[in-house]
ModelCIF file with pLDDT and N, C-alpha, C, O atoms, coordinates in Angstrom:
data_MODEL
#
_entry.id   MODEL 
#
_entity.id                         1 
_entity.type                       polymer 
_entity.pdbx_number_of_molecules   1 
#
_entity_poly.entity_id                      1 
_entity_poly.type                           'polypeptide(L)' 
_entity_poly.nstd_linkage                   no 
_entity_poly.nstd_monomer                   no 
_entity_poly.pdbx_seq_one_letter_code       
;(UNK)(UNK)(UNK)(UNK)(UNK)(UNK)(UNK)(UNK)(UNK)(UNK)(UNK)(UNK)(UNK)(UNK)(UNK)(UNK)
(UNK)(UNK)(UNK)(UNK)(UNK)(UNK)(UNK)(UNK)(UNK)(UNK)(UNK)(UNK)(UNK)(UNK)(UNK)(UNK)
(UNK)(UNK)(UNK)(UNK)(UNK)(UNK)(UNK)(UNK)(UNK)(UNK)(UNK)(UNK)(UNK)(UNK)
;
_entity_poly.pdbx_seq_one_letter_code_can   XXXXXXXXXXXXXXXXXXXXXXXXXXXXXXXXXXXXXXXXXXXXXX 
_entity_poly.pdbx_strand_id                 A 
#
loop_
_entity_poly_seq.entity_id 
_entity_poly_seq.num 
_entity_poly_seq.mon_id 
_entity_poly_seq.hetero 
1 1  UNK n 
1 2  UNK n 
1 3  UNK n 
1 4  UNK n 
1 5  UNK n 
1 6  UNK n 
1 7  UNK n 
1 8  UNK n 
1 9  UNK n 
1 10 UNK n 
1 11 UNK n 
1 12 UNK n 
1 13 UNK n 
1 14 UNK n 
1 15 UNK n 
1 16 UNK n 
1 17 UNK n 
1 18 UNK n 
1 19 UNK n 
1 20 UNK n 
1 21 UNK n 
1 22 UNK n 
1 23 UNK n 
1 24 UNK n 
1 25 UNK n 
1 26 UNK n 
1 27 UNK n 
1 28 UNK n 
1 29 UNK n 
1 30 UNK n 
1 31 UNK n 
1 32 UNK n 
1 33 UNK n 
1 34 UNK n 
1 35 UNK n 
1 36 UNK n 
1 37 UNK n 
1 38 UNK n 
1 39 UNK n 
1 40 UNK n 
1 41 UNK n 
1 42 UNK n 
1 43 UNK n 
1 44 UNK n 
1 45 UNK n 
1 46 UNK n 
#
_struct_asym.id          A 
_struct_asym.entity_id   1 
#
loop_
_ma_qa_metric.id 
_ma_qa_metric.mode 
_ma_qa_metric.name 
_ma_qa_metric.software_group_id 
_ma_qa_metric.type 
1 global pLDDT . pLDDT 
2 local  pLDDT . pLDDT 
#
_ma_qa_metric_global.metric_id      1 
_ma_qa_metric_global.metric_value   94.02 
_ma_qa_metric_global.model_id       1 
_ma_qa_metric_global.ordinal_id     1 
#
loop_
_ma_qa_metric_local.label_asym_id 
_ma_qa_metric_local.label_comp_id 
_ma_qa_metric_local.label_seq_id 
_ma_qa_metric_local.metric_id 
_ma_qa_metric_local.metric_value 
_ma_qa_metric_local.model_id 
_ma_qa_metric_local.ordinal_id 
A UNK 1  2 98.00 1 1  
A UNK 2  2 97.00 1 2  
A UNK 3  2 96.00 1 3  
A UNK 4  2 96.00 1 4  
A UNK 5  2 96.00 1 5  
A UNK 6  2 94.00 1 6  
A UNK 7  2 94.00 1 7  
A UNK 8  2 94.00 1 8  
A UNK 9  2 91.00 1 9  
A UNK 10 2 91.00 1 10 
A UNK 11 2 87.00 1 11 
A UNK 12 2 86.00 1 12 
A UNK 13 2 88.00 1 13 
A UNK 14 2 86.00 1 14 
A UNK 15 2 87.00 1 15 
A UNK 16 2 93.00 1 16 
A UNK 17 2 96.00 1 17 
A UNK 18 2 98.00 1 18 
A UNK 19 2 97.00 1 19 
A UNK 20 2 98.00 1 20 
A UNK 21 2 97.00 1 21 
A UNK 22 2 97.00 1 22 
A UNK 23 2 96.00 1 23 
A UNK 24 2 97.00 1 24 
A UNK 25 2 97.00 1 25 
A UNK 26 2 96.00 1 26 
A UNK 27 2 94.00 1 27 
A UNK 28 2 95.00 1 28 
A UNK 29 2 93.00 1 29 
A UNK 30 2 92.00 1 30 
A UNK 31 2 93.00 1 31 
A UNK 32 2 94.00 1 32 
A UNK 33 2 93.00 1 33 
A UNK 34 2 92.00 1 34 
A UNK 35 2 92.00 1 35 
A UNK 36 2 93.00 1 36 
A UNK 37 2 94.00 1 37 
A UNK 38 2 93.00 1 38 
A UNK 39 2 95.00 1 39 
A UNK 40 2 94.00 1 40 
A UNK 41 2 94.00 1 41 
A UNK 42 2 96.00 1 42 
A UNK 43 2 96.00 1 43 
A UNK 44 2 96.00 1 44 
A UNK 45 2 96.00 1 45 
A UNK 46 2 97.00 1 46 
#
loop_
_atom_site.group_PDB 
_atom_site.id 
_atom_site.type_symbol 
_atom_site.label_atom_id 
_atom_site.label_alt_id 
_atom_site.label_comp_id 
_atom_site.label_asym_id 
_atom_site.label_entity_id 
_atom_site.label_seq_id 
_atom_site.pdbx_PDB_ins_code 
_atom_site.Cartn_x 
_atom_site.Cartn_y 
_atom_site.Cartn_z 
_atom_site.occupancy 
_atom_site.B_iso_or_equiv 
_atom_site.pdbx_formal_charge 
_atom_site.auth_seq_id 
_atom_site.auth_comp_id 
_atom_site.auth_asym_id 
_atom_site.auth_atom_id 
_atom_site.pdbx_PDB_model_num 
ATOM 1   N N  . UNK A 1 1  ? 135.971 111.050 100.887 1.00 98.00 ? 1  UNK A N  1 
ATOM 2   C CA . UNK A 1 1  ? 135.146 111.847 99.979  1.00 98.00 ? 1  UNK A CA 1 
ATOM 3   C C  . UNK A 1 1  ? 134.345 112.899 100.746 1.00 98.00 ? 1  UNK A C  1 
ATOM 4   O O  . UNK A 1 1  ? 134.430 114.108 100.527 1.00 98.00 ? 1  UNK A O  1 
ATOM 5   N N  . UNK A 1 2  ? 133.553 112.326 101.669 1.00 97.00 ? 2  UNK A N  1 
ATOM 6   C CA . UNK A 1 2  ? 133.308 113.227 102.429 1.00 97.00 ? 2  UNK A CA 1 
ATOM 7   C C  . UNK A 1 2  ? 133.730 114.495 103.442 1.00 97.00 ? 2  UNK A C  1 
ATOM 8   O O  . UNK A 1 2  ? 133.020 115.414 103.850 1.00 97.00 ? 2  UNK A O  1 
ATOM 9   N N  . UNK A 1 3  ? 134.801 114.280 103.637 1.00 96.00 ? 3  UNK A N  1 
ATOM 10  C CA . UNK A 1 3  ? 135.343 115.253 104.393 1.00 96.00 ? 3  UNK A CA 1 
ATOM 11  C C  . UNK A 1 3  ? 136.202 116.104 103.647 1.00 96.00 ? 3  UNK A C  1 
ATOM 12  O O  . UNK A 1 3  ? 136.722 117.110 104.129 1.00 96.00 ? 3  UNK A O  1 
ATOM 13  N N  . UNK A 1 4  ? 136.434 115.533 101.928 1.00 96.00 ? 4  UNK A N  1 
ATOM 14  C CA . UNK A 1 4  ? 136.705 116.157 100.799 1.00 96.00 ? 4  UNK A CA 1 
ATOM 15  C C  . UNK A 1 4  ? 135.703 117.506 100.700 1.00 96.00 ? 4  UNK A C  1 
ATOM 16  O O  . UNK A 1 4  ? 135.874 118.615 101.206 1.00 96.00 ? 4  UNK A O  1 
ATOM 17  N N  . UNK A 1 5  ? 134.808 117.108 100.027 1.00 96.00 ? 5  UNK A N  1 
ATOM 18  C CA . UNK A 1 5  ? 133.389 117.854 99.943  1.00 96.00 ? 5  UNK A CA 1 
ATOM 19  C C  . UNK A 1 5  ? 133.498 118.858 101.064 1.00 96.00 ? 5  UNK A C  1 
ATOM 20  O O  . UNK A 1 5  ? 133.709 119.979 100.600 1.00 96.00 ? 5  UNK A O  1 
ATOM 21  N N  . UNK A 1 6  ? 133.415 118.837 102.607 1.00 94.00 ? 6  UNK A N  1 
ATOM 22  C CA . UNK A 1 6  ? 133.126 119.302 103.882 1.00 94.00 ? 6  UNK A CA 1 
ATOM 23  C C  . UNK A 1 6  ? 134.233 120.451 102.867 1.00 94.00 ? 6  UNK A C  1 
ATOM 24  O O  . UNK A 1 6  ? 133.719 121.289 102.126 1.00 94.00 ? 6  UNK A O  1 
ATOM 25  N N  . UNK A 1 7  ? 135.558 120.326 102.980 1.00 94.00 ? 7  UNK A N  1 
ATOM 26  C CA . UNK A 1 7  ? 136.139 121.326 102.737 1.00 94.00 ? 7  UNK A CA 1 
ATOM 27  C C  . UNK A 1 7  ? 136.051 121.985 101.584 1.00 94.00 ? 7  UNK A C  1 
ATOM 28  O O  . UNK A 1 7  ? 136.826 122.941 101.542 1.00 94.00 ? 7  UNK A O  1 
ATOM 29  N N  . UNK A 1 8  ? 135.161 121.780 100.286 1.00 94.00 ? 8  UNK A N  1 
ATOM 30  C CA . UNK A 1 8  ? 135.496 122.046 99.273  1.00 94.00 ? 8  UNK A CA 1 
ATOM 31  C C  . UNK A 1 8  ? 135.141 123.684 99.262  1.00 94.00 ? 8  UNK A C  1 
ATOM 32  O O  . UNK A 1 8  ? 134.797 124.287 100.279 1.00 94.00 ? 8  UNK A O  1 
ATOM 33  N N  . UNK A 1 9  ? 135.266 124.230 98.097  1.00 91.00 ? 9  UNK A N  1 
ATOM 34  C CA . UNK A 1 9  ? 135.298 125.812 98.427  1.00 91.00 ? 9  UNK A CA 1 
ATOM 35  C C  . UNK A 1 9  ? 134.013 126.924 98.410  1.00 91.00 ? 9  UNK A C  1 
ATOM 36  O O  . UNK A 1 9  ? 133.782 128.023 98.915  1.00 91.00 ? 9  UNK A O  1 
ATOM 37  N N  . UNK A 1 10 ? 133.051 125.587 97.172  1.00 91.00 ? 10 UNK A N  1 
ATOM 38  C CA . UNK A 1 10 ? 131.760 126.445 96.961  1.00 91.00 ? 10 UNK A CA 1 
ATOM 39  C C  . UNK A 1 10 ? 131.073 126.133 98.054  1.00 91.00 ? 10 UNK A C  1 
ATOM 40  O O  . UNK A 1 10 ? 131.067 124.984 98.494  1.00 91.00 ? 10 UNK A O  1 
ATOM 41  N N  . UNK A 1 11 ? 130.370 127.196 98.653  1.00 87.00 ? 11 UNK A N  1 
ATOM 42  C CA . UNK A 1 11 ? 129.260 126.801 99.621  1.00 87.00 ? 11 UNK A CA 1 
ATOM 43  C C  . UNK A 1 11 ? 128.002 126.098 98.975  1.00 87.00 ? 11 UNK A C  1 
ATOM 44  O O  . UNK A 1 11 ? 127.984 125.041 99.606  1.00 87.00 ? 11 UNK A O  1 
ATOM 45  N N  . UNK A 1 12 ? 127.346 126.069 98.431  1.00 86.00 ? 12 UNK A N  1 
ATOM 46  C CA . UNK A 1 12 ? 126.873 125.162 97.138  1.00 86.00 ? 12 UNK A CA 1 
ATOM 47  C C  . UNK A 1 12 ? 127.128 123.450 97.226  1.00 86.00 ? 12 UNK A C  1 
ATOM 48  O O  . UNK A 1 12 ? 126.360 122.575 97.625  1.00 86.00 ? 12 UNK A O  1 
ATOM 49  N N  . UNK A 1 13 ? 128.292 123.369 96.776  1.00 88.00 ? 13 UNK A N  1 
ATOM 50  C CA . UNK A 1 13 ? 128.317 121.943 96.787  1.00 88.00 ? 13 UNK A CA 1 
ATOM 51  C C  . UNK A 1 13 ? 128.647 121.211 97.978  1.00 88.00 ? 13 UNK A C  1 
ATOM 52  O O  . UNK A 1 13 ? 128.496 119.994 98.088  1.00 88.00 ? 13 UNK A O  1 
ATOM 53  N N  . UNK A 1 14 ? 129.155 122.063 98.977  1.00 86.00 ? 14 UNK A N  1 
ATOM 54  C CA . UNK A 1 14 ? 129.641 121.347 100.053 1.00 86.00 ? 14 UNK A CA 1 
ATOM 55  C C  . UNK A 1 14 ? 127.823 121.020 101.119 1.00 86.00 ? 14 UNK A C  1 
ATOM 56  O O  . UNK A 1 14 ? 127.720 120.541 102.248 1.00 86.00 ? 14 UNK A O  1 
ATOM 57  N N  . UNK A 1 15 ? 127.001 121.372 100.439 1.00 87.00 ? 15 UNK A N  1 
ATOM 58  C CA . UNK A 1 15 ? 125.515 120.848 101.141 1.00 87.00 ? 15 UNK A CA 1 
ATOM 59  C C  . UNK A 1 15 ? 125.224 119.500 100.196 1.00 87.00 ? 15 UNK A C  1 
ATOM 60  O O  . UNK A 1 15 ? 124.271 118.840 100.609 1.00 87.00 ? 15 UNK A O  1 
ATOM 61  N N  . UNK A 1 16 ? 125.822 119.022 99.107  1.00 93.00 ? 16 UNK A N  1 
ATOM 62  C CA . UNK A 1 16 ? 125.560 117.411 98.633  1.00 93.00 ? 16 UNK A CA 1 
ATOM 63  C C  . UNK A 1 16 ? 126.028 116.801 99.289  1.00 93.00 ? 16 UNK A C  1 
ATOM 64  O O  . UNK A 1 16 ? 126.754 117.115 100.233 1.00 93.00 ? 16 UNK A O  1 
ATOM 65  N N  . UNK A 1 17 ? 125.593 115.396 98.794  1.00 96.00 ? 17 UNK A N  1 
ATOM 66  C CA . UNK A 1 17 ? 126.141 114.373 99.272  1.00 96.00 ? 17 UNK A CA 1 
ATOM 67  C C  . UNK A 1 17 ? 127.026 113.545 98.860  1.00 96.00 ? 17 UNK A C  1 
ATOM 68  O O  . UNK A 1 17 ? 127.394 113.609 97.687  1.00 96.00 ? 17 UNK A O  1 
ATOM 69  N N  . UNK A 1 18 ? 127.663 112.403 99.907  1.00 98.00 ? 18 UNK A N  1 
ATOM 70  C CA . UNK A 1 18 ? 127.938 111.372 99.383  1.00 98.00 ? 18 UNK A CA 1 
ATOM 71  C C  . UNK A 1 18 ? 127.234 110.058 98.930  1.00 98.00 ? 18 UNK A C  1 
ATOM 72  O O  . UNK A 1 18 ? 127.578 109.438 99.936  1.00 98.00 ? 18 UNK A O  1 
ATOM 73  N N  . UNK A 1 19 ? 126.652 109.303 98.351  1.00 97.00 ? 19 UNK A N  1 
ATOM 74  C CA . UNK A 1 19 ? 125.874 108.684 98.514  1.00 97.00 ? 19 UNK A CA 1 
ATOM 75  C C  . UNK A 1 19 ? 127.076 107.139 98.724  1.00 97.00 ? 19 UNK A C  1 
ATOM 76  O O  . UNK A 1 19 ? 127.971 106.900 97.914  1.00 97.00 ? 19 UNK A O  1 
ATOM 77  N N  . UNK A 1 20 ? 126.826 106.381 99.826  1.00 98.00 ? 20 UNK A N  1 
ATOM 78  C CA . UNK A 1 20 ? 127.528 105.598 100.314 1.00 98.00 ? 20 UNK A CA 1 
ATOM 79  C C  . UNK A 1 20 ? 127.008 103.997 100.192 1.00 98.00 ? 20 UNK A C  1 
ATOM 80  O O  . UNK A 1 20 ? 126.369 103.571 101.154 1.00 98.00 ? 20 UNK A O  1 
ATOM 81  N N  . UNK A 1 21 ? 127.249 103.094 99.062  1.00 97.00 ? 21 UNK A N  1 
ATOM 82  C CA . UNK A 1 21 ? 126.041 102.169 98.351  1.00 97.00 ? 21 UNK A CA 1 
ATOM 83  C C  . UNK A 1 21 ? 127.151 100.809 99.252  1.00 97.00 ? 21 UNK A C  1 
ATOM 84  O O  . UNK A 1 21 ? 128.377 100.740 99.154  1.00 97.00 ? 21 UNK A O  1 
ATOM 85  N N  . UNK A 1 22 ? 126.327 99.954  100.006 1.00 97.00 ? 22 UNK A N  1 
ATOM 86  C CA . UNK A 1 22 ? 127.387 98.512  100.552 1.00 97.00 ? 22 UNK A CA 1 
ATOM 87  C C  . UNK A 1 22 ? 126.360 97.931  100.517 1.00 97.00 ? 22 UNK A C  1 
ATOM 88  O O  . UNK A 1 22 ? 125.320 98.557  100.312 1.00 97.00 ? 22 UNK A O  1 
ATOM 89  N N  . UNK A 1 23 ? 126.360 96.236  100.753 1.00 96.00 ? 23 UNK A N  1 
ATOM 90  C CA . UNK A 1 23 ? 125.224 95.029  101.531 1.00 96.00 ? 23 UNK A CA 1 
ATOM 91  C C  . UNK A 1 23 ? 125.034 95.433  103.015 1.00 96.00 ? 23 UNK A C  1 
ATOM 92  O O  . UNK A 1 23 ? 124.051 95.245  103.732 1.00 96.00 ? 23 UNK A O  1 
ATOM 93  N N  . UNK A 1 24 ? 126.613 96.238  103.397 1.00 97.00 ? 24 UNK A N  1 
ATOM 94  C CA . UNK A 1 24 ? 126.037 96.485  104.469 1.00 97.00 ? 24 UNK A CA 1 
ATOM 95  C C  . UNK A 1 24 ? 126.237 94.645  105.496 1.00 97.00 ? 24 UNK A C  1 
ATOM 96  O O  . UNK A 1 24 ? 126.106 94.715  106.718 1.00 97.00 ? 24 UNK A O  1 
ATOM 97  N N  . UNK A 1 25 ? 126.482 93.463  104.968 1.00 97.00 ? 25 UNK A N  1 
ATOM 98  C CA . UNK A 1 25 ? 126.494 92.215  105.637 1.00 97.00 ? 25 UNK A CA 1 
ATOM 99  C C  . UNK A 1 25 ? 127.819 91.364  105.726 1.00 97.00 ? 25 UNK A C  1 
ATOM 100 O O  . UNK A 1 25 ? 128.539 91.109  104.761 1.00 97.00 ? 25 UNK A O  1 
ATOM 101 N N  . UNK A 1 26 ? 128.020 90.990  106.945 1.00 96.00 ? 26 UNK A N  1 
ATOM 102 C CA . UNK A 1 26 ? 129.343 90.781  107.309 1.00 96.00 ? 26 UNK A CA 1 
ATOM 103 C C  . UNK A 1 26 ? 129.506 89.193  106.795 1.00 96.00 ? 26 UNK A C  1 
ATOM 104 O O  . UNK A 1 26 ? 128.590 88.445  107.137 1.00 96.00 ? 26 UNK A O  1 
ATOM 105 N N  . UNK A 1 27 ? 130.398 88.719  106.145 1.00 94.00 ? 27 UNK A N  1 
ATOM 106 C CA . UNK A 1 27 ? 130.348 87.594  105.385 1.00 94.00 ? 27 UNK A CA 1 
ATOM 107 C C  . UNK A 1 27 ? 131.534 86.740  106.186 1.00 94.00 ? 27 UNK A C  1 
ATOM 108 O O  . UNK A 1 27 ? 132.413 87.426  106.708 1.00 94.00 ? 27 UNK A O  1 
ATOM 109 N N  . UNK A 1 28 ? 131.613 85.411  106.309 1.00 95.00 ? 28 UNK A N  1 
ATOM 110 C CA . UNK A 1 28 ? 132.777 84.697  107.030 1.00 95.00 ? 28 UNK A CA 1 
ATOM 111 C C  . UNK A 1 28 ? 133.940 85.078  106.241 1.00 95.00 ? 28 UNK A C  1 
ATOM 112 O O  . UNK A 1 28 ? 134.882 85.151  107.031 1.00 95.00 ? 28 UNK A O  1 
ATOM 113 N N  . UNK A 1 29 ? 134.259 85.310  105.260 1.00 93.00 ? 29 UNK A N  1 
ATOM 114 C CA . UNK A 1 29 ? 135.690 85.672  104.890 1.00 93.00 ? 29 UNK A CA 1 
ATOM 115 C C  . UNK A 1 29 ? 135.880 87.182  105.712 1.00 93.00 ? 29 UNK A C  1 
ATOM 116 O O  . UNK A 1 29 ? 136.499 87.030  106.765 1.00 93.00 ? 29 UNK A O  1 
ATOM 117 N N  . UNK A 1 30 ? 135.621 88.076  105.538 1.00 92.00 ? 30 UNK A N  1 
ATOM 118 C CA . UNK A 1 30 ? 135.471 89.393  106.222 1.00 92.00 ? 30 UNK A CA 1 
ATOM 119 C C  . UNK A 1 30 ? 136.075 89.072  107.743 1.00 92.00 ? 30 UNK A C  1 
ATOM 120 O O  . UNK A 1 30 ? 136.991 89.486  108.454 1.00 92.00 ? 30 UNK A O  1 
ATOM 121 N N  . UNK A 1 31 ? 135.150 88.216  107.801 1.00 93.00 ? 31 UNK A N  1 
ATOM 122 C CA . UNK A 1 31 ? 135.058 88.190  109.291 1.00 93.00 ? 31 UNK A CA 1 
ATOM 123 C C  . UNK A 1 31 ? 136.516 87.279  110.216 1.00 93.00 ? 31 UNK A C  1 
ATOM 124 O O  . UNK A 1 31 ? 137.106 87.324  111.295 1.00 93.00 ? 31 UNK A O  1 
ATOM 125 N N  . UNK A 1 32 ? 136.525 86.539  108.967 1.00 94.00 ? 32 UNK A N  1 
ATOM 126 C CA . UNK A 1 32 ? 137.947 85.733  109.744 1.00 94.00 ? 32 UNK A CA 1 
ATOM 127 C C  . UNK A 1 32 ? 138.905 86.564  109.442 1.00 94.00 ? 32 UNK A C  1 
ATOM 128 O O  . UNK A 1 32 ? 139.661 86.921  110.346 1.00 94.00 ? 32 UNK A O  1 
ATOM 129 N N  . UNK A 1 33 ? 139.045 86.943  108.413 1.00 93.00 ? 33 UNK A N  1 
ATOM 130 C CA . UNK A 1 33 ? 140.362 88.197  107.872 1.00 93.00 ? 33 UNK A CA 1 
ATOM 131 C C  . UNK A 1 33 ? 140.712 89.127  108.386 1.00 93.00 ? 33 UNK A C  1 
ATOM 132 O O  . UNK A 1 33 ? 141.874 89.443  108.639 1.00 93.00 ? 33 UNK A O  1 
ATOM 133 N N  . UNK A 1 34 ? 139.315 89.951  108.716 1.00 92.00 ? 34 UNK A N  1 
ATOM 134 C CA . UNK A 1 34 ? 139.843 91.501  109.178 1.00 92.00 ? 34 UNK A CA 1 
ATOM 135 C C  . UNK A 1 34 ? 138.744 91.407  110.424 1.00 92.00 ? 34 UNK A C  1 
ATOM 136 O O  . UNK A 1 34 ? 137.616 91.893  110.518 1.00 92.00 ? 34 UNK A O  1 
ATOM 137 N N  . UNK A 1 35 ? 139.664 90.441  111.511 1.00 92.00 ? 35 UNK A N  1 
ATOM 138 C CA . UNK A 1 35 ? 138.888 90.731  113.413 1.00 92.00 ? 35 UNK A CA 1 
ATOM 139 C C  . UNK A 1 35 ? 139.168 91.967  113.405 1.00 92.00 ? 35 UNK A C  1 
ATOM 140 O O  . UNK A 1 35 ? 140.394 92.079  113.412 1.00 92.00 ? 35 UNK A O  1 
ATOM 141 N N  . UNK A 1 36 ? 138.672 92.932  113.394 1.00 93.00 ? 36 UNK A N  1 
ATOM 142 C CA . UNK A 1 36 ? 138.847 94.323  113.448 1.00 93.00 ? 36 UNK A CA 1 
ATOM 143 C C  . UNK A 1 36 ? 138.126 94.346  115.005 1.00 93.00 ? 36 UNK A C  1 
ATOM 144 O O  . UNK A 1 36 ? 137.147 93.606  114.900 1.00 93.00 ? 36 UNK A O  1 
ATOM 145 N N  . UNK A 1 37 ? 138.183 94.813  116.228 1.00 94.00 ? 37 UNK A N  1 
ATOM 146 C CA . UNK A 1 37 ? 137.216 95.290  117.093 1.00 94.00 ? 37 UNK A CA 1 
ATOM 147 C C  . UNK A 1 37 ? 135.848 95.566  117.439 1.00 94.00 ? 37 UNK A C  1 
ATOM 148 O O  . UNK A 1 37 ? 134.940 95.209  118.189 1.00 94.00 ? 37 UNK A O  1 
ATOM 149 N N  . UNK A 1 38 ? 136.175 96.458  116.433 1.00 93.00 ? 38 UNK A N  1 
ATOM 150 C CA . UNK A 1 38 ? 134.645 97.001  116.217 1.00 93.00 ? 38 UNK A CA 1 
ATOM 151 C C  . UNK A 1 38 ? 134.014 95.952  115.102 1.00 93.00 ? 38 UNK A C  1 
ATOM 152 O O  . UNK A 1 38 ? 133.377 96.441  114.169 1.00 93.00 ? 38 UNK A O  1 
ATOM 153 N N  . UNK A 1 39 ? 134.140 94.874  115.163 1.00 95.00 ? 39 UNK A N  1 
ATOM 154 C CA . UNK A 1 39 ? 133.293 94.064  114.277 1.00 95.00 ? 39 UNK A CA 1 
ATOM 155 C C  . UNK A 1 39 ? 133.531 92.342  115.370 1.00 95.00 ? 39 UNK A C  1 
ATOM 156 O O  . UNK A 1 39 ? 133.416 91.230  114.854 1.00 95.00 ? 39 UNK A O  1 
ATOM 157 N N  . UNK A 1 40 ? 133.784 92.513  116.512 1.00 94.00 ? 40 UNK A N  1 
ATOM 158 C CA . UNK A 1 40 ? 133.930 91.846  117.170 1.00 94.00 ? 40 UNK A CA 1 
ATOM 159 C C  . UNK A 1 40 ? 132.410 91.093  117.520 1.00 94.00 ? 40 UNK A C  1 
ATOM 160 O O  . UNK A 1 40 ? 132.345 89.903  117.210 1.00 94.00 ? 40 UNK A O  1 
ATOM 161 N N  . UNK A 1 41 ? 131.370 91.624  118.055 1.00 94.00 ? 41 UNK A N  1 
ATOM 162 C CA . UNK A 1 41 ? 130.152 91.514  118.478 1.00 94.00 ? 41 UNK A CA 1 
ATOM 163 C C  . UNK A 1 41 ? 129.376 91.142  117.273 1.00 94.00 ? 41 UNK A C  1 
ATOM 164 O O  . UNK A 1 41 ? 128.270 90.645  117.486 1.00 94.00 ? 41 UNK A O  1 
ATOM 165 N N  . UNK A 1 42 ? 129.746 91.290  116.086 1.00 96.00 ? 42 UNK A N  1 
ATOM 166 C CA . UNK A 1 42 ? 128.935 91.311  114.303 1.00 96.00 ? 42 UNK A CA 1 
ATOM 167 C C  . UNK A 1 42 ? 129.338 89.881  114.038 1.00 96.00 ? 42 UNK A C  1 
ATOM 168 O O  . UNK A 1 42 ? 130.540 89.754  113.808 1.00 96.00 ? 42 UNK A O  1 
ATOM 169 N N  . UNK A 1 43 ? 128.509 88.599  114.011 1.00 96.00 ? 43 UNK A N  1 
ATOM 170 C CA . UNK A 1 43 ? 128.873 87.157  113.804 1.00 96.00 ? 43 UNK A CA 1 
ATOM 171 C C  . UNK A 1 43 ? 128.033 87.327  112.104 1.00 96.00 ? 43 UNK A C  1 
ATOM 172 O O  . UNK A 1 43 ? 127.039 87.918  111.682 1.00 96.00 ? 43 UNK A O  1 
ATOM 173 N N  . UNK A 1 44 ? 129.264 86.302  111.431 1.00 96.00 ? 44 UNK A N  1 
ATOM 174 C CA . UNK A 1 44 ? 128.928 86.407  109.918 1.00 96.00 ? 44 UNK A CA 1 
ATOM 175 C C  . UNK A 1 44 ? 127.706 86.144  109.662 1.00 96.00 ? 44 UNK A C  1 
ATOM 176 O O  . UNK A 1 44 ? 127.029 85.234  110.140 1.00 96.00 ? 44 UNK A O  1 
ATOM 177 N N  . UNK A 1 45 ? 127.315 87.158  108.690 1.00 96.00 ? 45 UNK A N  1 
ATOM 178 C CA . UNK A 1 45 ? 125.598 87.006  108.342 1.00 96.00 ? 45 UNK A CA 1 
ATOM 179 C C  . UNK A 1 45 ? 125.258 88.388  108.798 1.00 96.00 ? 45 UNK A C  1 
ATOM 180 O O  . UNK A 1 45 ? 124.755 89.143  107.967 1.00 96.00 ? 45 UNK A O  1 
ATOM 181 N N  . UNK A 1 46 ? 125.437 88.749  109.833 1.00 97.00 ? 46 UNK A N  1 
ATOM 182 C CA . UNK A 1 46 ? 124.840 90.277  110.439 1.00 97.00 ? 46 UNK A CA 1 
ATOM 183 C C  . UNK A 1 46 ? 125.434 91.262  109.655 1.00 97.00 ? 46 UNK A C  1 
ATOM 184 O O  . UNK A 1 46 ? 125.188 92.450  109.864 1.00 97.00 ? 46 UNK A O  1 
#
C-alpha cells in the first residue's frame, strides 16, 4: 500500500498515510510456524 501511494500520481495524496493497525505481539503459534529470522531473538509474548 505504501509504496502504492509513494507512486501514486497526485502530489497531494502521495503526502498521506498508511495507517498500519497490529498487537504488534508475537504469539506461540506465530512463533512455531513462521521461524522466520528476523523473529528469531522475539520469544512468544514479545
Amino acid at each position: 500500500l505504501a509504496a502504492g501511494l509513494k507512486e501514486n500520481n497526485n502530489d497531494r495524496i502521495r503526502s498521506q498515510k498508511v495507517h498500519a493497525f497490529d498487537l504488534f505481539e508475537l504469539n506461540s503459534y506465530l512463533k512455531e510456524t513462521y521461524p522466520y529470522p528476523e523473529l528469531a531473538d522475539v520469544p512468544a509474548g514479545a
